[in-house]
Every structure is written in structure tokens, then in C-alpha cells.
N, C-alpha and C. Protein backbone atom coordinates (compact mmCIF):
# COMPACT_ATOMS: atom_id res chain seq x y z
N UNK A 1 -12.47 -29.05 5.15
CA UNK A 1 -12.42 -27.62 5.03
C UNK A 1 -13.28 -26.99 6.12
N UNK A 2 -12.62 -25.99 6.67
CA UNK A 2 -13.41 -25.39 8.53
C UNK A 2 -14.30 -24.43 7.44
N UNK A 3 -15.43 -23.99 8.23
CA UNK A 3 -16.31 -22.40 8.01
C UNK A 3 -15.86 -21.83 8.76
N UNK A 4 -15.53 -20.26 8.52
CA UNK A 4 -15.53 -19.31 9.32
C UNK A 4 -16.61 -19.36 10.64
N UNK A 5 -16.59 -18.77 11.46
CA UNK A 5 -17.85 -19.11 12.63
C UNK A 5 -18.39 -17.55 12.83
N UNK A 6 -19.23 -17.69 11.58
CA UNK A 6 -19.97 -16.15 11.62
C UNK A 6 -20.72 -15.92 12.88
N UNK A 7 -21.24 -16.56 13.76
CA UNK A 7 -21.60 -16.09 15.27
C UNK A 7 -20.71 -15.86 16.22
N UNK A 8 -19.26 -15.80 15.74
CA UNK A 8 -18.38 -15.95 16.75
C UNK A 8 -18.10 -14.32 16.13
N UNK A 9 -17.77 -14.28 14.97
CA UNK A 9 -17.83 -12.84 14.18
C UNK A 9 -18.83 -12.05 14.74
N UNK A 10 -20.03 -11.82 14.49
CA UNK A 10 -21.30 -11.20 14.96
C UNK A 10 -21.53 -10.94 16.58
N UNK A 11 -20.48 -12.00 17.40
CA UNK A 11 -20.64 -11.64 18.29
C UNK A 11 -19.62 -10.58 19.16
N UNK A 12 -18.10 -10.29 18.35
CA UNK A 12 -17.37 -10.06 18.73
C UNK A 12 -17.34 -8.29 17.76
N UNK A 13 -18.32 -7.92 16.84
CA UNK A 13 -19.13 -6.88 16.63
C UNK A 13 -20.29 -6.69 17.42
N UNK A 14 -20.78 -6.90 18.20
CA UNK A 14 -21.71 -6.64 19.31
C UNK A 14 -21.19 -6.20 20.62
N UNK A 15 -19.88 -6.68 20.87
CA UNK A 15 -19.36 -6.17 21.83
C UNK A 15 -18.26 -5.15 21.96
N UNK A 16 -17.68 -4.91 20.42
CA UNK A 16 -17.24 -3.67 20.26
C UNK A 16 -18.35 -2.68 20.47
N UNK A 17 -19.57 -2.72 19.55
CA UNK A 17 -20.49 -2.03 19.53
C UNK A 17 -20.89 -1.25 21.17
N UNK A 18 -21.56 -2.46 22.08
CA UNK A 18 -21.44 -2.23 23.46
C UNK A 18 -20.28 -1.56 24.05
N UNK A 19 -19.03 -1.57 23.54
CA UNK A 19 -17.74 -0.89 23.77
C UNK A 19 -18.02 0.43 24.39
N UNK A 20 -18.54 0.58 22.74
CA UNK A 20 -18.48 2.08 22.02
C UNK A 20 -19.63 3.18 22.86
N UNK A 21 -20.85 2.28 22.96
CA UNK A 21 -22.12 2.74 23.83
C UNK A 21 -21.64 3.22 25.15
N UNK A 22 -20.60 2.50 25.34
CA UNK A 22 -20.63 3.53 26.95
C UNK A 22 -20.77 4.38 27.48
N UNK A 23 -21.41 4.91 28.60
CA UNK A 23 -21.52 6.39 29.23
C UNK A 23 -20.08 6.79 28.47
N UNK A 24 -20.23 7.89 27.72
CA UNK A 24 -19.02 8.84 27.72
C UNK A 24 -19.35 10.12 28.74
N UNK A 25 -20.40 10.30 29.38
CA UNK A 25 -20.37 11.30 30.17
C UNK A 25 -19.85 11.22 31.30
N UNK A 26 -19.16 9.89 31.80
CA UNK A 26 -18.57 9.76 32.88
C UNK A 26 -17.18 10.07 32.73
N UNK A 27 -16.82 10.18 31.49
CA UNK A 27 -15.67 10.05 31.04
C UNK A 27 -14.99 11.81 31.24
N UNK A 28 -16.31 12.66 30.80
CA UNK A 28 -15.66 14.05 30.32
C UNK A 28 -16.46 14.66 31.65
N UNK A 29 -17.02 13.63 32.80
CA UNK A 29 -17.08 15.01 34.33
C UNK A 29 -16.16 14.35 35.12
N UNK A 30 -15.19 13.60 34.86
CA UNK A 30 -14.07 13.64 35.94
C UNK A 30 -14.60 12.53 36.36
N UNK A 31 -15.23 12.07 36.65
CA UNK A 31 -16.16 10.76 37.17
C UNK A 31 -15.66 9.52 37.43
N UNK A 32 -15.02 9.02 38.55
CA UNK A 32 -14.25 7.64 38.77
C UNK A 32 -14.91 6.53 38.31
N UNK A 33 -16.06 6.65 38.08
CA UNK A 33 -16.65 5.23 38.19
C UNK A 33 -16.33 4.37 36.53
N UNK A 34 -15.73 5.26 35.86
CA UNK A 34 -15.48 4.57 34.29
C UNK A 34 -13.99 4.44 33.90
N UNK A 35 -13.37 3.83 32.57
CA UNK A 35 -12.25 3.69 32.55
C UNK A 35 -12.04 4.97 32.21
N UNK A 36 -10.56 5.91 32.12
CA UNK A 36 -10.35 6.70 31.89
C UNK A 36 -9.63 6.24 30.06
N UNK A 37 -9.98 7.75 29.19
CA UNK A 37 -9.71 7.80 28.43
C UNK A 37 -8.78 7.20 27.49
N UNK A 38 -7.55 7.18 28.50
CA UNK A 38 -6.24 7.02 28.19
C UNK A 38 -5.89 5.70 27.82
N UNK A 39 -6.82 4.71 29.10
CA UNK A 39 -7.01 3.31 29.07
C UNK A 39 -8.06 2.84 27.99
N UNK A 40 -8.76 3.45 27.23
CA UNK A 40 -9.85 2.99 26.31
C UNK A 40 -8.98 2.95 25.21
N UNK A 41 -8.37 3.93 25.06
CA UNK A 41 -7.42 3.92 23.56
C UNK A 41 -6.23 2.70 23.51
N UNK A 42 -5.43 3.02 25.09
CA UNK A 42 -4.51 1.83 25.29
C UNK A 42 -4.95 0.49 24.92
N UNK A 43 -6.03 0.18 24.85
CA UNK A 43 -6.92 -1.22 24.92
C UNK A 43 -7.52 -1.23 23.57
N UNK A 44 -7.65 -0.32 22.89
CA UNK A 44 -7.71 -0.19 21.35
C UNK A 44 -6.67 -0.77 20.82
N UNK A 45 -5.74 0.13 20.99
CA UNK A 45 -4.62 -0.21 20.19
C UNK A 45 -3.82 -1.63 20.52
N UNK A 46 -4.44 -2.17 21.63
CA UNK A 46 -4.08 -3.24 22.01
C UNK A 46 -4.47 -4.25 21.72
N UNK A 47 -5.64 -4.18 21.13
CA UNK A 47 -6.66 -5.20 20.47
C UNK A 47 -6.03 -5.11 19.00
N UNK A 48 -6.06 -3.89 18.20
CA UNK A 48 -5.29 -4.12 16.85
C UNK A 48 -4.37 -4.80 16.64
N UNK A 49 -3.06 -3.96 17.77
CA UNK A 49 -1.89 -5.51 17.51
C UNK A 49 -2.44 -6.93 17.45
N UNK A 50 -3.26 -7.05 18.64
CA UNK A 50 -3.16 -8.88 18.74
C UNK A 50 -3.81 -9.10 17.13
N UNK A 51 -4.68 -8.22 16.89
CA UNK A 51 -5.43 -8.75 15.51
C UNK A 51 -4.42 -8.85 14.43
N UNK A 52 -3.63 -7.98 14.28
CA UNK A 52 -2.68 -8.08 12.99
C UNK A 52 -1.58 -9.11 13.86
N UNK A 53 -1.16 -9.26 15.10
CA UNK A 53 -0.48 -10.17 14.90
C UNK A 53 -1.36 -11.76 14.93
N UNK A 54 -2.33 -11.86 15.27
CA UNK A 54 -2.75 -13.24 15.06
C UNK A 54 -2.82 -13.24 13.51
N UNK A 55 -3.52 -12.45 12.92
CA UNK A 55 -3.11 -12.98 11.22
C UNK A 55 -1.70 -12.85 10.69
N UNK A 56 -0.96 -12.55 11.16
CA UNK A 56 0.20 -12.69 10.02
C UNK A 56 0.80 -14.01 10.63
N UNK A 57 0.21 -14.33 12.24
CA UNK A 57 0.85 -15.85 12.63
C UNK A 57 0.00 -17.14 11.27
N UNK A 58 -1.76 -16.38 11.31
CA UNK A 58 -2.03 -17.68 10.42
C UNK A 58 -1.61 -17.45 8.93
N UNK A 59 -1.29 -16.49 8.47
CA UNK A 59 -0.72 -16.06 6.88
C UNK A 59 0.42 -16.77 6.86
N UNK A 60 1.29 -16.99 7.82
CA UNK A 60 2.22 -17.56 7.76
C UNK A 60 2.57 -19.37 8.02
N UNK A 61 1.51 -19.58 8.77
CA UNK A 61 1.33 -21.35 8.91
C UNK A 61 0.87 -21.30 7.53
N UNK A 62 -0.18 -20.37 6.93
CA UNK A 62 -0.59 -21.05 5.41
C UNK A 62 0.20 -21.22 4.75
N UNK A 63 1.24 -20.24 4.88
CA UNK A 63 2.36 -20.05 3.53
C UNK A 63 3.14 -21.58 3.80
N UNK A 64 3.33 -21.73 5.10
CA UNK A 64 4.37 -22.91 5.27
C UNK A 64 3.34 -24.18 5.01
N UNK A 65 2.30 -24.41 4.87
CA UNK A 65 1.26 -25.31 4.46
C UNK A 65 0.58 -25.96 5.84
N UNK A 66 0.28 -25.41 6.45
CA UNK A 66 -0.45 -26.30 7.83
C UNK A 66 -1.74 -26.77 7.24
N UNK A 67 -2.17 -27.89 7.23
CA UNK A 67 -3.18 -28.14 6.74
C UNK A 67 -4.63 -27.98 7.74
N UNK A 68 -4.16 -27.45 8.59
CA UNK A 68 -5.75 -27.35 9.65
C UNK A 68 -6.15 -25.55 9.46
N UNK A 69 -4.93 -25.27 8.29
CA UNK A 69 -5.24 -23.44 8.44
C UNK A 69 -5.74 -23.65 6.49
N UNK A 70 -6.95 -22.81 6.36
CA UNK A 70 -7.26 -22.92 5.23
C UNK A 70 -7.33 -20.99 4.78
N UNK A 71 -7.44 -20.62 3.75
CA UNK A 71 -7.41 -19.32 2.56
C UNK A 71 -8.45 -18.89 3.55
N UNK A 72 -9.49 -19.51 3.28
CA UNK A 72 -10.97 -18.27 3.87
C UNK A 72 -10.48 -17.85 5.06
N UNK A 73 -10.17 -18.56 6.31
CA UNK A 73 -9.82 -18.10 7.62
C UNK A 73 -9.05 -16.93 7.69
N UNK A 74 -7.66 -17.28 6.82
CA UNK A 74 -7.00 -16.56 6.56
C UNK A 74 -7.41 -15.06 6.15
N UNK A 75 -8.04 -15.39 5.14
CA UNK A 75 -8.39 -13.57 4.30
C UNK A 75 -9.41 -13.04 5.31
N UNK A 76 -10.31 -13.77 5.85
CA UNK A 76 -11.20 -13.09 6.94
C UNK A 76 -9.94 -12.66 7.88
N UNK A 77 -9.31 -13.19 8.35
CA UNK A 77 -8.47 -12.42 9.75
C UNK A 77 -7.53 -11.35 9.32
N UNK A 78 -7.00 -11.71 7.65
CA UNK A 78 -6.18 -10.72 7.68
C UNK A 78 -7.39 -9.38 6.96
N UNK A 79 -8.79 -9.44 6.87
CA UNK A 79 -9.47 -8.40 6.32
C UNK A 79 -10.45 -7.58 7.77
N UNK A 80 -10.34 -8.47 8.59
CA UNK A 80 -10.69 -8.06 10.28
C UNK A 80 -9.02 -6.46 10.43
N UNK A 81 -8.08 -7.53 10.43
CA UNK A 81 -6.80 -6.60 11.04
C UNK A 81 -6.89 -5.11 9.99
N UNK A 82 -7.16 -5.40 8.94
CA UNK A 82 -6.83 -4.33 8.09
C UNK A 82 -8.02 -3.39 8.37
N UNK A 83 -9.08 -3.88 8.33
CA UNK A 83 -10.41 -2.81 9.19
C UNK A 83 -9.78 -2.19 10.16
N UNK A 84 -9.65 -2.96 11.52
CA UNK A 84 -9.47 -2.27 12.48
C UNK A 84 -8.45 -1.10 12.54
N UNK A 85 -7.41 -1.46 11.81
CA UNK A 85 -6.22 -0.48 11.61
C UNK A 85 -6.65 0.94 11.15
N UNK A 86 -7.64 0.42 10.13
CA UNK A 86 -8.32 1.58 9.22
C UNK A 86 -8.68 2.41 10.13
N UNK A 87 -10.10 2.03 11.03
CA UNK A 87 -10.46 2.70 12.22
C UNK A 87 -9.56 3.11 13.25
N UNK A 88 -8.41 2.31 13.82
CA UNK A 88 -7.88 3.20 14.17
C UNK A 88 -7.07 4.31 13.74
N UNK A 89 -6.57 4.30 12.76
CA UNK A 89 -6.23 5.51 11.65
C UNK A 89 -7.06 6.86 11.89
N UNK A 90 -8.35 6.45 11.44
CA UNK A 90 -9.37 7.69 11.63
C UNK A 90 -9.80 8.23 13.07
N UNK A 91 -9.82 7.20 13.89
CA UNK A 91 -9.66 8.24 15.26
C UNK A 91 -8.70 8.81 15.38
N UNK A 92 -7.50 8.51 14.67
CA UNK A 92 -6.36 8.99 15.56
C UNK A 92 -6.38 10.30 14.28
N UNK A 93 -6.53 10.66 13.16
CA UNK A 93 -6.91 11.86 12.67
C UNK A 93 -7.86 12.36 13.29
N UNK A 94 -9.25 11.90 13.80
CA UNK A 94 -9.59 13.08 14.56
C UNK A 94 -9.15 13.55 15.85
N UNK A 95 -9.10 12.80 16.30
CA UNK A 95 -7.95 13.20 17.57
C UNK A 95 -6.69 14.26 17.49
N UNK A 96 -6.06 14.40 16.39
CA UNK A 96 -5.52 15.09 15.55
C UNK A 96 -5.84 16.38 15.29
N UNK A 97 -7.03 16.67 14.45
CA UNK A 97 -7.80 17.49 13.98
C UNK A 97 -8.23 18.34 15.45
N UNK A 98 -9.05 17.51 16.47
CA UNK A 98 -9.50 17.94 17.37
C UNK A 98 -8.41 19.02 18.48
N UNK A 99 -6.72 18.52 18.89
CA UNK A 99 -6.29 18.68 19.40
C UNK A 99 -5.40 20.22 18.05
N UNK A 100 -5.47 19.84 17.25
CA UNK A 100 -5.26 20.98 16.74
C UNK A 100 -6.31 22.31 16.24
N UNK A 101 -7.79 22.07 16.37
CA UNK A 101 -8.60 22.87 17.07
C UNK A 101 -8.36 23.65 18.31
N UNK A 102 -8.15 22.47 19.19
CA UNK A 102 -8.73 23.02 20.71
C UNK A 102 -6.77 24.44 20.72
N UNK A 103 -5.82 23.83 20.38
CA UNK A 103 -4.93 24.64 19.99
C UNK A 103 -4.47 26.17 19.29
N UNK A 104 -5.47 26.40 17.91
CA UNK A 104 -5.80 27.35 17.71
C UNK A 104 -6.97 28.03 18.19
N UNK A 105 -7.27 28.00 19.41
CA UNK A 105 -8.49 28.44 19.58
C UNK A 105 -7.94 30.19 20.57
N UNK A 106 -8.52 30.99 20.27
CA UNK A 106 -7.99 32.06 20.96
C UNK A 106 -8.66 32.29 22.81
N UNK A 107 -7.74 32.84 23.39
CA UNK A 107 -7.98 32.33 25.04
C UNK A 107 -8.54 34.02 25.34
């Protein structure tokens, strides 16, 4: 029976974290030297897929019985994908919210 590899976890929350820290002020003066906006989200949402699709690949070796894929792995990856989704959900309501602000706003 494998352990999950909680430093492999802990470490791959440290570098979202670092993600997130970035100058955003480079972001909102026009500023070349950072990724642009457009590409931070693209790469979000790009990371979610692979996450929900790598778990439903191992949900599915379990179902068919692979014996090198065990339950814990499983519910951790498919409880990783379902987080992230979550979060991205809620940016994309504020993003939402925000763009329908900046919309009613009188000129």
C-alpha cells in the first residue's frame, strides 16, 4: 500500500502560493517585464484540466482494478481537482462581479 507524498503536496502549495505573490503591479502599469493577465488565467485553467483529468484517469484504473493505484491516492487527487475547480469558480465570479461593476459605473 503507497502513502500519499505529503512533501510533494506541501510543496506544490508553496508554489501556487509563490504564484499568487507576484508583483501584480507590473501587471496593472502596462509593464513588459511580467506575464500578462490573460496568460495567468490561461495557465490556471490549464492546470485545473490536467488536475481533473489526471484523476478521473486514476478513478478509472481503480475502477478497472490496477493494483499499483490504491483509494487514498485516488480521493486525494480527485479532492485536489474538486478544490481547484472550486477556486476557480470564485475567481471567475469575481471577475464577474468586477466587470459588471466597472460596467455600471457612470462616465
Amino acid at each position: 500500500m503507497s502513502t500519499v507524498d505529503i512533501n510533494q503536496l506541501l510543496h506544490q502549495m508553496r508554489h501556487m502560493a509563490a504564484m499568487a505573490d507576484k508583483k501584480p503591479n507590473a501587471m496593472l502599469e502596462g509593464n513588459d517585464s511580467g506575464p500578462a493577465f490573460g496568460n495567468i488565467l490561461k495557465d490556471s485553467i490549464n492546470s485545473v484540466n490536467e488536475l481533473q483529468q489526471g484523476a478521473n484517469e486514476l478513478a478509472t484504473k481503480f475502477e478497472v482494478g490496477d493494483p499499483s493505484v490504491n483509494l487514498t491516492e485516488v480521493m486525494v487527487e480527485l479532492q485536489k481537482a474538486s478544490v481547484s475547480f472550486e477556486a476557480m469558480k470564485q475567481v471567475r465570479n469575481k471577475l464577474l462581479n468586477a466587470y459588471k461593476d466597472v460596467m455600471s459605473m457612470q462616465v
